[in-house]
Protein backbone atom coordinates (compact mmCIF):
# COMPACT_ATOMS: atom_id res chain seq x y z
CA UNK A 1 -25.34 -23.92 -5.99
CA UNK A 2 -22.40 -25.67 -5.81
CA UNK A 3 -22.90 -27.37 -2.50
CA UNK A 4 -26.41 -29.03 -3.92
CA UNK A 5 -24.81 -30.08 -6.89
CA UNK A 6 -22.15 -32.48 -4.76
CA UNK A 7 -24.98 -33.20 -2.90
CA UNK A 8 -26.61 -34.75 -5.50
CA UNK A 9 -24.01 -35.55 -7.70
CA UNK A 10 -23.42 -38.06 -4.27
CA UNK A 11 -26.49 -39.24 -5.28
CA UNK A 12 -26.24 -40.13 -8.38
CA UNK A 13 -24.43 -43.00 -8.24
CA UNK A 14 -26.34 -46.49 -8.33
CA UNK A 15 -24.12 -48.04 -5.43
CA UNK A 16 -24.51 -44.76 -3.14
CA UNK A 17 -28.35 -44.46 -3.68
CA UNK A 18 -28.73 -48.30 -2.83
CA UNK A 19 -26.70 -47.92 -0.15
CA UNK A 20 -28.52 -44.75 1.29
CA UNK A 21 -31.84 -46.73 0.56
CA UNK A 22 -30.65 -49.69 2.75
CA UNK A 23 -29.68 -47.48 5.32
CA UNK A 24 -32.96 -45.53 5.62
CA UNK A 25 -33.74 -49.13 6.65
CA UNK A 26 -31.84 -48.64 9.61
CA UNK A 27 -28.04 -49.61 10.53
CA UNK A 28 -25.84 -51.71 8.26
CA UNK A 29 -22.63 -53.41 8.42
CA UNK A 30 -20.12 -53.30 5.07
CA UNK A 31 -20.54 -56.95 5.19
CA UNK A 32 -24.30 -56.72 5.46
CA UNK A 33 -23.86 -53.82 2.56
CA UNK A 34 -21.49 -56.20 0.24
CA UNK A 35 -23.84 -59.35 0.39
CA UNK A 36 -27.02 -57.05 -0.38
CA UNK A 37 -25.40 -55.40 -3.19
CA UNK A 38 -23.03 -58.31 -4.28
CA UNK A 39 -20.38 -56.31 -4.67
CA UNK A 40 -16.82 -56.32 -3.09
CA UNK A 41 -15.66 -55.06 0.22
CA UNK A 42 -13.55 -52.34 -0.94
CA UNK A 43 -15.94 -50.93 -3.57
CA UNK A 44 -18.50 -50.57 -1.24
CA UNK A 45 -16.15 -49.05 1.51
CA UNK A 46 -15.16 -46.56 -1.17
CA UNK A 47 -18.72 -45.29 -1.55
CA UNK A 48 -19.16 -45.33 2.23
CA UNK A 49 -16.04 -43.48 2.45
CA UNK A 50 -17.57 -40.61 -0.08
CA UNK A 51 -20.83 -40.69 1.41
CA UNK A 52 -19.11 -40.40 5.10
CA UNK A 53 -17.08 -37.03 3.37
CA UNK A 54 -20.53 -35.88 2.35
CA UNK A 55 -21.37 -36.14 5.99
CA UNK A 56 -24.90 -38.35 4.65
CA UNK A 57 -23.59 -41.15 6.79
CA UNK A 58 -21.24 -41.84 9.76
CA UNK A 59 -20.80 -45.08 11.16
CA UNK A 60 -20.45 -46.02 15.72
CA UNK A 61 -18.31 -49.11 16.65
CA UNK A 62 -18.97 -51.77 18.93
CA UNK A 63 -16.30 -54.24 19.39
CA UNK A 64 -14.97 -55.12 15.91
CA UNK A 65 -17.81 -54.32 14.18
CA UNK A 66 -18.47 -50.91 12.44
CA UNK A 67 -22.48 -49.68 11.99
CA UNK A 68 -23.07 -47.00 9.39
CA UNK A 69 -26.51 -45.03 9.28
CA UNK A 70 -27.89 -41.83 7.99
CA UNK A 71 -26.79 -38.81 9.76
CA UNK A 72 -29.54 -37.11 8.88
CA UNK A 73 -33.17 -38.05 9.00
CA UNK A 74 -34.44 -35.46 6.34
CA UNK A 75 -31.94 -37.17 3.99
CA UNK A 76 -35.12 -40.55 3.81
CA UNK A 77 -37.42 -37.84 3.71
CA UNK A 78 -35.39 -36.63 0.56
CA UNK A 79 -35.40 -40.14 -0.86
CA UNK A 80 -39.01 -40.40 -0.56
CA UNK A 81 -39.45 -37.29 -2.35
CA UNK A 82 -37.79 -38.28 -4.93
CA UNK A 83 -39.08 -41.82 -5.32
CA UNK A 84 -42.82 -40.19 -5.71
CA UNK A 85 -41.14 -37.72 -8.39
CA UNK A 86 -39.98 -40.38 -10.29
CA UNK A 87 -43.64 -42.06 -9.90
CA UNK A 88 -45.04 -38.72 -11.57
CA UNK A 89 -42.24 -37.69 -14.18
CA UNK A 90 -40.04 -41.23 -14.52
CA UNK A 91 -40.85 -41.54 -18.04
CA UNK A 92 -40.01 -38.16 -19.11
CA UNK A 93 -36.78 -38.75 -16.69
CA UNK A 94 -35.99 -41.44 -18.94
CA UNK A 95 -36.58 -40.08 -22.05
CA UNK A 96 -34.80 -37.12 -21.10
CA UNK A 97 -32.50 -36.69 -24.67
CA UNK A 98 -29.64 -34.98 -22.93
CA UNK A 99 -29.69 -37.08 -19.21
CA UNK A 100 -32.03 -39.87 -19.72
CA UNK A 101 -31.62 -43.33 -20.34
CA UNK A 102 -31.01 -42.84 -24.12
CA UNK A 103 -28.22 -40.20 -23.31
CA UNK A 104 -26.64 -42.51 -20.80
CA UNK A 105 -26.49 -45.41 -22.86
CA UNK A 106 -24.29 -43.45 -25.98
């Protein structure tokens, strides 16, 4: 058990899971990653950096330039899964009284 929950306690944060979105896209640069998400270069090479410990991404060089992607493909199947989950259950997700969007916000 406790290997899936820091598995998806890695995806519970908002940056990671947009970051793991845009990356099921295909290969990103941080700089490609901080313009999408509008967010600064070190905060996003901090989640990379977690994400790359959680072995969900890993990154090839070329010149400069570092490319991160998805080391694993069933990781977008995952994602998808979850995105038609949501479709079925989001508003009892969110209404959730101990880890919805009520209990988040107090």
């Amino acid at each position: 058990m406790d290997a899936a929950v820091s598995l998806f306690r890695s995806l519970g944060d908002p940056t990671r899971l947009a970051i793991l979105t845009r990356l099921a896209e295909g290969e990103a640069r941080v700089v490609d990653l901080t313009r999408l998400l509008d967010l600064p270069q070190s905060t996003v090479s901090s989640h990379l950096a977690c994400l790359r410990d959680c072995r969900l991404v890993d990154y090839r060089t070329q010149g400069r330039q570092s490319f991160y992607s998805l080391t694993r493909p069933e990781l977008v199947a995952l994602l998808r899964s979850a995105e038609r989950l949501l479709a079925e259950t989001g508003e009892a997700v969110a209404l959730c009284p101990v880890h919805g969007v009520s209990a988040a916000a107090s």
